[in-house]
Protein backbone atom coordinates (compact mmCIF):
# COMPACT_ATOMS: atom_id res chain seq x y z
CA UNK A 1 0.00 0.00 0.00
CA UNK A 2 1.49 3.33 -0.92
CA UNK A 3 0.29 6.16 1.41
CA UNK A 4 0.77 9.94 0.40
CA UNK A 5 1.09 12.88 2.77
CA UNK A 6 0.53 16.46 1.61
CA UNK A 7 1.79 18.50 4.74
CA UNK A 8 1.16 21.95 5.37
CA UNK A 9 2.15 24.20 8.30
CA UNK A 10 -0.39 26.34 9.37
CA UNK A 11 -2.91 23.57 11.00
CA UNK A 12 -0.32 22.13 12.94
CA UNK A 13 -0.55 22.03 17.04
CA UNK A 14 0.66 25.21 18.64
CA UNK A 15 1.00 27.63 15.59
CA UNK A 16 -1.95 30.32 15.45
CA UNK A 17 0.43 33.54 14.07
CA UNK A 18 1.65 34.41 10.10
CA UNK A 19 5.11 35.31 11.82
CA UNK A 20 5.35 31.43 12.92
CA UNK A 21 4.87 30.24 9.23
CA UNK A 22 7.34 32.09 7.61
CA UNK A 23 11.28 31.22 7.49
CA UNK A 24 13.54 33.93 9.09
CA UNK A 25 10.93 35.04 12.19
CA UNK A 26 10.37 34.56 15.22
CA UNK A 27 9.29 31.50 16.03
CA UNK A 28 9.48 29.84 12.67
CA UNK A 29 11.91 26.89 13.73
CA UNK A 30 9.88 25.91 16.76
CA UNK A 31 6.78 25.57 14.41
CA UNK A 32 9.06 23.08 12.27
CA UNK A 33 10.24 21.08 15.02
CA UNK A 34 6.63 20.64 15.83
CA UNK A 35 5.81 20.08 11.90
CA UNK A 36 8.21 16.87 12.22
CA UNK A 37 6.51 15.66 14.99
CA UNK A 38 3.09 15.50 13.62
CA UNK A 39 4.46 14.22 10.40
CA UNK A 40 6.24 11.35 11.71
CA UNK A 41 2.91 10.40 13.84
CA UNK A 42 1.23 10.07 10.68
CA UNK A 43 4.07 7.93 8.88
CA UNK A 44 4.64 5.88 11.90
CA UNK A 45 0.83 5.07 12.10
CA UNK A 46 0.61 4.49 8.07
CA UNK A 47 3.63 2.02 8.75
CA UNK A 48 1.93 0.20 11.51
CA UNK A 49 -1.50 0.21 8.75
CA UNK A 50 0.95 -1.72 6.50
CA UNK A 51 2.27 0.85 4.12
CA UNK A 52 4.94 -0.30 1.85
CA UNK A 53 5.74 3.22 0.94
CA UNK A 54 5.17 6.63 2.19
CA UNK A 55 5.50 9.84 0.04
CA UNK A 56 6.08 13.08 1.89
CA UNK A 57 4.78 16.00 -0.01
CA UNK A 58 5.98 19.09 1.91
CA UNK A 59 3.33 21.55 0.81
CA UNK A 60 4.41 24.96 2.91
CA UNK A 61 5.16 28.27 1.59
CA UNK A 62 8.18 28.10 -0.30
CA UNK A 63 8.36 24.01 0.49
CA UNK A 64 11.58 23.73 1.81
CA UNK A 65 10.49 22.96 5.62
CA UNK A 66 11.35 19.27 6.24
CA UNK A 67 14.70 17.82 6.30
CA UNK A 68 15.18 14.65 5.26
CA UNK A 69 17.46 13.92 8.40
CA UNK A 70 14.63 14.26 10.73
CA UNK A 71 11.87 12.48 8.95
CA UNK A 72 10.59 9.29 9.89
CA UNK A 73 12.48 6.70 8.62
CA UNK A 74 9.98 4.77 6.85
CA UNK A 75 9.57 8.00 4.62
CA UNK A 76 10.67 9.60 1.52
CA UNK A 77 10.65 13.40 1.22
CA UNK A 78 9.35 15.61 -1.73
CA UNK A 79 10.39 19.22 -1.54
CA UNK A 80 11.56 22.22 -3.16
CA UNK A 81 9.72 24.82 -5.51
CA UNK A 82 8.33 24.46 -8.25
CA UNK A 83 6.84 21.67 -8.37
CA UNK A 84 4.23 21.14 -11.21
CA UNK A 85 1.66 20.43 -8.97
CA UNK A 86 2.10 22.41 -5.57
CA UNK A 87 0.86 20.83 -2.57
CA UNK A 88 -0.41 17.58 -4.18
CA UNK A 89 2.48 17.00 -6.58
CA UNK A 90 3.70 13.13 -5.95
CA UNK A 91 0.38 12.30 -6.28
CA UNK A 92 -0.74 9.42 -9.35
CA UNK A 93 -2.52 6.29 -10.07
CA UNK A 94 -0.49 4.01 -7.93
CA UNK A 95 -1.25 5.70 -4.51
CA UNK A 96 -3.96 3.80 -2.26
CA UNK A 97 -4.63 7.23 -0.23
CA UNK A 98 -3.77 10.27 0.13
CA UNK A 99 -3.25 12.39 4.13
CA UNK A 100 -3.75 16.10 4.54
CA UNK A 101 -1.87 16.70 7.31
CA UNK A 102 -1.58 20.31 8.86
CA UNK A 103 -4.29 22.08 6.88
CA UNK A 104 -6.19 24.80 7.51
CA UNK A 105 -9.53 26.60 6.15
CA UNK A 106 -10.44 28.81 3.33
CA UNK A 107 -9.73 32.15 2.74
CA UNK A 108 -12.49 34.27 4.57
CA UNK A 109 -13.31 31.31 7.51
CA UNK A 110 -14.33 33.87 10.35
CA UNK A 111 -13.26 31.07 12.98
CA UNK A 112 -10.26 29.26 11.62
CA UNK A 113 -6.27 29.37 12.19
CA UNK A 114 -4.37 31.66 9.72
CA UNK A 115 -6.91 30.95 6.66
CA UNK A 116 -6.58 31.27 3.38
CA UNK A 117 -6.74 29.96 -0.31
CA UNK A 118 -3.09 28.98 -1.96
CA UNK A 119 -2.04 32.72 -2.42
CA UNK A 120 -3.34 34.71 0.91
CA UNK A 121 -2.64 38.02 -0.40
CA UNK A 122 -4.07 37.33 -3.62
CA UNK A 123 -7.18 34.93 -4.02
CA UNK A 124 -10.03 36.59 -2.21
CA UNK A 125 -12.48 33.43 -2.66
CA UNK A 126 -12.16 30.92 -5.04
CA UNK A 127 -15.17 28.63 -6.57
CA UNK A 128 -15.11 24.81 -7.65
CA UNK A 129 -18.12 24.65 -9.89
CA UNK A 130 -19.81 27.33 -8.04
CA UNK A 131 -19.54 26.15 -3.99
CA UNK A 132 -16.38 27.92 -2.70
CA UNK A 133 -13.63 25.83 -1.69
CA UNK A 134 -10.12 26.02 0.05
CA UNK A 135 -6.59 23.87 -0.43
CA UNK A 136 -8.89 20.74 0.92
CA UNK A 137 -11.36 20.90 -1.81
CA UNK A 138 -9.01 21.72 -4.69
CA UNK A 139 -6.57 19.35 -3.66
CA UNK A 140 -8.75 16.32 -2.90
CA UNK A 141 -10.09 16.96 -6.59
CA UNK A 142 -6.91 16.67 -7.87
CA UNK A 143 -6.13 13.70 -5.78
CA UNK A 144 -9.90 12.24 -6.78
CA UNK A 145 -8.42 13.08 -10.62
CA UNK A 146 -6.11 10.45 -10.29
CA UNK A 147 -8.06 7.88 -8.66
CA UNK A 148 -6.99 8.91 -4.92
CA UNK A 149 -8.95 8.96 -2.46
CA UNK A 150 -8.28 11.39 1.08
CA UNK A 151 -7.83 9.07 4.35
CA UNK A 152 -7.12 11.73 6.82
CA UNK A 153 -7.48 15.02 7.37
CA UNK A 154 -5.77 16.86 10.55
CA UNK A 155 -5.80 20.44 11.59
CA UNK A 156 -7.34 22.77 13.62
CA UNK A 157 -11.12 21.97 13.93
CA UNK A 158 -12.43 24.67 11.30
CA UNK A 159 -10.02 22.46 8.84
CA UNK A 160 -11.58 19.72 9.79
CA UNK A 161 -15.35 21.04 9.50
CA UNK A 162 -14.56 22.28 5.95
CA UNK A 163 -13.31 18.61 5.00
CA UNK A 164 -16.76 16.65 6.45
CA UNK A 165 -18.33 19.64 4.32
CA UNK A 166 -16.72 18.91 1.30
CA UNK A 167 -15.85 15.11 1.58
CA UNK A 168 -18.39 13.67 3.65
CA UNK A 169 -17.53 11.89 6.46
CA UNK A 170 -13.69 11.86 6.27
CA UNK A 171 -11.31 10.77 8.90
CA UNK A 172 -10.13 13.86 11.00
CA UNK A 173 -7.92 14.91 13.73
CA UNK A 174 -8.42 18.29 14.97
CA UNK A 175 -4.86 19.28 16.01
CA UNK A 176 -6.42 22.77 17.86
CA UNK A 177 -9.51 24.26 18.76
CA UNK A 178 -9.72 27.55 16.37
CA UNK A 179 -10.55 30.76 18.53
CA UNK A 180 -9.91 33.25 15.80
CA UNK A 181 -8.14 34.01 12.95
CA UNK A 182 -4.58 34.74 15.14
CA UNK A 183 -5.60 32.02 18.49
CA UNK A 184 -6.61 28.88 19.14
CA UNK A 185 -6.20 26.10 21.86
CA UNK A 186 -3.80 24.07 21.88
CA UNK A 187 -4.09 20.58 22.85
CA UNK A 188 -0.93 18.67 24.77
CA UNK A 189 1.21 17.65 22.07
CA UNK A 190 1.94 14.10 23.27
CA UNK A 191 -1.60 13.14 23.00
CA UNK A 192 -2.03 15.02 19.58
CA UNK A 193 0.65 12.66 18.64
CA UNK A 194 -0.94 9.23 19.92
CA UNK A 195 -4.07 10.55 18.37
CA UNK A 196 -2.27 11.06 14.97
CA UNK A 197 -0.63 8.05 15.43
CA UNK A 198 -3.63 5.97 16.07
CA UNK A 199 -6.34 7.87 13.94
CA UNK A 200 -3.85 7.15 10.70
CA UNK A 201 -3.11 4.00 11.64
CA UNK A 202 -6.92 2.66 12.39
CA UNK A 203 -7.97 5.00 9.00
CA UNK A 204 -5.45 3.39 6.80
CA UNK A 205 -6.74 -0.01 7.56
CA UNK A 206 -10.40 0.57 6.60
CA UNK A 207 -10.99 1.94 3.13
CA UNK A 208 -14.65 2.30 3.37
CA UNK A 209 -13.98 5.25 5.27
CA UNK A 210 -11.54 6.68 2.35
CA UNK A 211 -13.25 10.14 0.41
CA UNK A 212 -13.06 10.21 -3.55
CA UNK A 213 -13.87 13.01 -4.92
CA UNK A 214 -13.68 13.21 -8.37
CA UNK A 215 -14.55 16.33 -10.64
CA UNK A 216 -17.05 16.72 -13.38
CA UNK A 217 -15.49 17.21 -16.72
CA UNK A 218 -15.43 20.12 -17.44
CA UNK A 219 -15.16 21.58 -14.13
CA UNK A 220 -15.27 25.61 -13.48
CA UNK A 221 -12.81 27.86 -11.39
CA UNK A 222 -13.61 31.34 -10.42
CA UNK A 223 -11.33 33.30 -8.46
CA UNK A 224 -12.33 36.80 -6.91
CA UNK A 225 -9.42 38.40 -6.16
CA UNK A 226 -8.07 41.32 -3.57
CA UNK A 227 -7.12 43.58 -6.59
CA UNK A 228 -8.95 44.31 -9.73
CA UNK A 229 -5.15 44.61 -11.01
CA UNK A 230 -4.61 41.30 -10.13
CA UNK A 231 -7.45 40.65 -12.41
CA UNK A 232 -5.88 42.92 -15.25
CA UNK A 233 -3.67 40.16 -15.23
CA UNK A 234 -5.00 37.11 -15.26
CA UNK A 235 -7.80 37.77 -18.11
CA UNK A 236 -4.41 38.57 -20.41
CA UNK A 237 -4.68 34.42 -20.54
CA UNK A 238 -6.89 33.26 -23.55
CA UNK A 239 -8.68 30.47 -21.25
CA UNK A 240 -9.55 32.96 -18.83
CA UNK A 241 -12.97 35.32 -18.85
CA UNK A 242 -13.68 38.63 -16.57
CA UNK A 243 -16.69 38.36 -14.74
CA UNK A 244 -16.87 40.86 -12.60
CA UNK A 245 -14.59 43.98 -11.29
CA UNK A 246 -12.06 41.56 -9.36
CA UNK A 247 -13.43 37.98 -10.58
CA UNK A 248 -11.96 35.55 -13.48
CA UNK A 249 -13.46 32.58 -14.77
CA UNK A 250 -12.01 29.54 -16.40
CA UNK A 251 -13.32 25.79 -17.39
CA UNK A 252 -11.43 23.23 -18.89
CA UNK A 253 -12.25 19.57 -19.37
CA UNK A 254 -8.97 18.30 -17.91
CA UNK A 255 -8.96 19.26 -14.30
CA UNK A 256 -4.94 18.84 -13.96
CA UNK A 257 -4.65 21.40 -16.17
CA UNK A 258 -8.04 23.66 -14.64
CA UNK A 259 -5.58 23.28 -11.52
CA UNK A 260 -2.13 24.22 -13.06
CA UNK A 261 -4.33 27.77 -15.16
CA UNK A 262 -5.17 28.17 -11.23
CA UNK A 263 -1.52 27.93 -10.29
CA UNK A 264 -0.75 30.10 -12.59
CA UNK A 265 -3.01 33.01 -12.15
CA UNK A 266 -1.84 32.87 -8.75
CA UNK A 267 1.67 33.42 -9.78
CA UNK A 268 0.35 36.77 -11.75
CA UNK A 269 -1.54 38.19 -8.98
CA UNK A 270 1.04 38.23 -6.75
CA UNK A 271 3.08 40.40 -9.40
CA UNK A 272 0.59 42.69 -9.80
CA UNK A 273 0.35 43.74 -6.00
CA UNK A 274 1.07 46.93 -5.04
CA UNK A 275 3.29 46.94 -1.81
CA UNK A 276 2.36 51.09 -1.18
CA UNK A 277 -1.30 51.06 -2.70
């Protein structure tokens, strides 16, 4: 069985503030110690579930948070930037299941750790096919592209509300207790562990409980974004339509590549903000 992690950093235990996600402030290396820990839970309970094989997909910021030295040893690490297809690249036909594993909610979640959609100073909301989603939602579709299926999902407990929402009843392992966007509480981080530990493990060895969720074809994005310049930019693309002051519209039959025009349009917003304006 060949398990797949995508791990992110803002759900994990303890870490409720932007200046803890981001390399070179305060508090950034503590949140990656703690990052390793829940990781290596997971692997260690996918190992005792019988994984052959455990893909690491380290699906941060600039994705360059693990080190290979200090991952479980019954792992192999994915990292680096860019990666074709962000924080679900690894992911393909032979994988049995796929683990989000430190997520967090959607952009505009009034109760919910740090949250945001793939680019938080960019994408105001973004829509799958009208219901708007967050990383959880467009990622599991790309997963459910391929024929995966989400096991797990672990966060803080707006995370894991979103994922029921969108997947159904989905395994989940609520990390932290959301308070606001900038606090939560924080739940002793030797029993997050076990949990992690045993929640994988027990998940992994009953597929019935596994989420697919595969995409129509075609399948529609629309992204509202904080800038009507960001827009400007993104309706330069031929695929993409303007549908409003700060909103662009695309639909392609192929949802890899409805994800990678997403990618992408995230890539020219964030060249078109305006650090002064």
């Amino acid at each position: 069985m060949r398990v797949y992690l995508s791990v992110d950093l803002e759900g994990i235990n303890g870490v409720v503030h932007s200046s803890q996600v981001q390399p070179g402030e305060p508090g950034y290396e503590r949140s990656v110690v703690l990052m390793h820990q829940e990781t290596n839970a997971v692997v260690d309970g996918a190992v005792a579930a019988g994984a052959t094989s455990v893909l690491v997909n380290d699906s941060h910021y600039d994705m360059r948070n693990l080190r290979a030295e200090l991952l479980h040893e019954g792992a192999t690490l994915l990292n680096g930037w860019q990666k074709p297809y962000s924080m679900v690249s690894g992911v393909d036909q032979q994988i049995a299941a796929a683990c989000f594993v430190g997520y967090h909610s959607r952009a505009g979640t009034a109760r919910g750790v740090l949250s945001h959609t793939y680019r938080s100073q960019v994408f105001f909301d973004v829509k799958l096919n009208g219901e708007s989603v967050g990383e959880t939602g467009l990622n599991a579709a790309l997963a459910g592209w391929f024929g995966v299926p989400v096991a797990l999902v672990t966060g803080d407990d707006a995370a894991c509300n979103e994922a029921v929402e969108f997947l159904g009843p989905v395994a989940c392992v609520p990390v932290k207790t959301a308070i606001s966007r900038y606090a939560a509480v924080s739940s002793p981080q030797k029993e997050v562990l076990e949990r992690l530990r045993s929640k994988t493990c027990e998940t992994l060895k009953n597929p019935d409980g596994w989420r697919l969720y595969r995409p129509p074809s075609p399948s529609t994005l629309s992204i509202t974004m904080f800038d009507p310049a960001m827009a400007d930019g993104a309706e330069l693309l031929p695929q993409v339509r303007r549908t409003a002051d700060r909103t662009v519209e695309f639909s392609h039959d192929d949802y890899c590549a409805l994800f990678k025009l997403m990618l992408a349009i995230g890539a020219i917003g964030a060249s078109r903000r305006d650090p002064y304006f």
